[in-house]
C-alpha atoms as a PDB file:
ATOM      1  CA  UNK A   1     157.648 -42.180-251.796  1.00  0.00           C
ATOM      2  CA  UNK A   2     159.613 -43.217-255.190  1.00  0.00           C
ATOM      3  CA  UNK A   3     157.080 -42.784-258.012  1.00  0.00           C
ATOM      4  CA  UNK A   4     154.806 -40.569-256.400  1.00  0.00           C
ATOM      5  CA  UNK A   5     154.384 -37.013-257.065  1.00  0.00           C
ATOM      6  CA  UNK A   6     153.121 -34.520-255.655  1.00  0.00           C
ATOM      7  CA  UNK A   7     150.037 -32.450-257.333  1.00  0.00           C
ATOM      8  CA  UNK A   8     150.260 -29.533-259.040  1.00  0.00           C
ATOM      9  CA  UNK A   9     150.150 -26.567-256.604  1.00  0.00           C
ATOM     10  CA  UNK A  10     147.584 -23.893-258.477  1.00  0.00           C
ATOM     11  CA  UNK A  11     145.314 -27.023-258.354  1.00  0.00           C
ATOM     12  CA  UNK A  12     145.841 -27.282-254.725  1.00  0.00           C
ATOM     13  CA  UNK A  13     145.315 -23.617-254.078  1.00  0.00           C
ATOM     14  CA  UNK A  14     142.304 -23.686-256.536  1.00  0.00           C
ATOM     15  CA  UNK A  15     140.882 -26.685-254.285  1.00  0.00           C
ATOM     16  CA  UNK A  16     141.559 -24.912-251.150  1.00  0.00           C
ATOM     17  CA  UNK A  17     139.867 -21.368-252.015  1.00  0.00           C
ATOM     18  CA  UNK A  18     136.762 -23.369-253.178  1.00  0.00           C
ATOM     19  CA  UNK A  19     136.414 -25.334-250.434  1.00  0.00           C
ATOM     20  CA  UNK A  20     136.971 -22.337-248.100  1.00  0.00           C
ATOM     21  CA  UNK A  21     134.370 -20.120-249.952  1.00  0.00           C
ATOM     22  CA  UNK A  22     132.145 -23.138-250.756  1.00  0.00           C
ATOM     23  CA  UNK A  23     132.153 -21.354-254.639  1.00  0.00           C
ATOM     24  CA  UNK A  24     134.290 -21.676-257.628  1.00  0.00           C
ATOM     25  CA  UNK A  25     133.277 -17.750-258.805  1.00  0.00           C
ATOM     26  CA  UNK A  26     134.340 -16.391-255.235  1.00  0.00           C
ATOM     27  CA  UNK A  27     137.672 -18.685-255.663  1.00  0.00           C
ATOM     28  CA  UNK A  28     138.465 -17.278-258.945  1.00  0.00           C
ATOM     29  CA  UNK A  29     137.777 -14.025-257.450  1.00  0.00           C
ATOM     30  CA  UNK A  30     140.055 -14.389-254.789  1.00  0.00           C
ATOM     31  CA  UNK A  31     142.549 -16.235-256.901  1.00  0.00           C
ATOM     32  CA  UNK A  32     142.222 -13.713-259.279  1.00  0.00           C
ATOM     33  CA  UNK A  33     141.343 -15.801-262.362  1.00  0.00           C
ATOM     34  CA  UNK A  34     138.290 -16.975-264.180  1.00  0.00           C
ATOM     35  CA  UNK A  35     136.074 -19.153-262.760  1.00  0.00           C
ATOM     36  CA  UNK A  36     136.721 -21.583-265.479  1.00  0.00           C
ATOM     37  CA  UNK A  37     140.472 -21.685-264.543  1.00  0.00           C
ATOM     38  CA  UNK A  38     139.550 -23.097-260.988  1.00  0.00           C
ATOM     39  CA  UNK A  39     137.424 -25.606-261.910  1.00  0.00           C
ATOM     40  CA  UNK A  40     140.034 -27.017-264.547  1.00  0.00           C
ATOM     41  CA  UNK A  41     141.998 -27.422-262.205  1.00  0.00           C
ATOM     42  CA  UNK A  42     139.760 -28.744-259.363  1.00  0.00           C
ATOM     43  CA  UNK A  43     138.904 -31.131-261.657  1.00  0.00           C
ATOM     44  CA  UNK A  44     142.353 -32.100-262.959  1.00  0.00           C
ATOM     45  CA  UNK A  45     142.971 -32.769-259.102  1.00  0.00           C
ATOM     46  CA  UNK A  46     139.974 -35.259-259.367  1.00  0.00           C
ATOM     47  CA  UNK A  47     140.951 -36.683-262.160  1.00  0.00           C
ATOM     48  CA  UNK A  48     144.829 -37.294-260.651  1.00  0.00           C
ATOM     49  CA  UNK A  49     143.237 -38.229-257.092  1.00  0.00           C
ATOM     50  CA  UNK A  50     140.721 -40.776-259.149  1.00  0.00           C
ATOM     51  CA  UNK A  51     137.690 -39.671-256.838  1.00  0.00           C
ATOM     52  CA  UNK A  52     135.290 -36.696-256.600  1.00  0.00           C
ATOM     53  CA  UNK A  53     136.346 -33.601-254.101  1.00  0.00           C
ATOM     54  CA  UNK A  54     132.540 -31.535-254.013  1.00  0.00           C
ATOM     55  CA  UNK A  55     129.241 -32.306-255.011  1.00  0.00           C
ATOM     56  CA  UNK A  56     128.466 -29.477-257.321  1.00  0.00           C
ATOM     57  CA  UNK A  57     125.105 -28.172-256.383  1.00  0.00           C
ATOM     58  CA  UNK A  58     122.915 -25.329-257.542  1.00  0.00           C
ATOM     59  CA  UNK A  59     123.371 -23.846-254.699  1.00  0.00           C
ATOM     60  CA  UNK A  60     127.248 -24.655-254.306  1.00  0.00           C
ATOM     61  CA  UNK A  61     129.420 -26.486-253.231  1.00  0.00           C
ATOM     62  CA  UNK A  62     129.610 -29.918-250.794  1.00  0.00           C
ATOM     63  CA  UNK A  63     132.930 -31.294-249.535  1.00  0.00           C
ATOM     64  CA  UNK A  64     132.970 -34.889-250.472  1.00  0.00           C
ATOM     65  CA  UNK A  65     134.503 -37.138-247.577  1.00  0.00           C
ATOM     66  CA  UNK A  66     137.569 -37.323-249.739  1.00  0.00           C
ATOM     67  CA  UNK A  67     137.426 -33.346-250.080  1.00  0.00           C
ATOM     68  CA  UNK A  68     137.594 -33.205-246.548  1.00  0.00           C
ATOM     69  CA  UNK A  69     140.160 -35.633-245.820  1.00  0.00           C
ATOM     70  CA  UNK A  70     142.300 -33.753-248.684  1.00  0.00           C
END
């Protein structure tokens, strides 16, 4: 594993609570921060994982195949 790191851990928790509730506002809720804090860092995991996690919907949220894998 030499040169691999692993990802930042509020990013994984933020990723976890919005996949679990399907929302960023009830992850930030739960996570007690803003809304805009989880989805910085949901999308900092994107960004480090070079693929989309959810499809971001009006309605919600959509686990990608890579969001469910992860």
């Amino acid at each position: 594993m030499a040169g691999r790191s692993l990802p930042p851990l509020h990013a994984v928790r933020a990723f976890e609570a919005a996949a679990r509730h399907r929302s960023i506002t009830r992850a930030a809720d739960e996570l007690n921060v803003t809304p805009g804090a989880v989805s910085r860092h949901v999308r900092a995991l994107e960004q480090r994982m070079e693929t989309a996690l959810f499809l971001r919907r009006a309605t919600g949220l959509d686990l990608t195949k890579a969001g469910e894998m992860l």
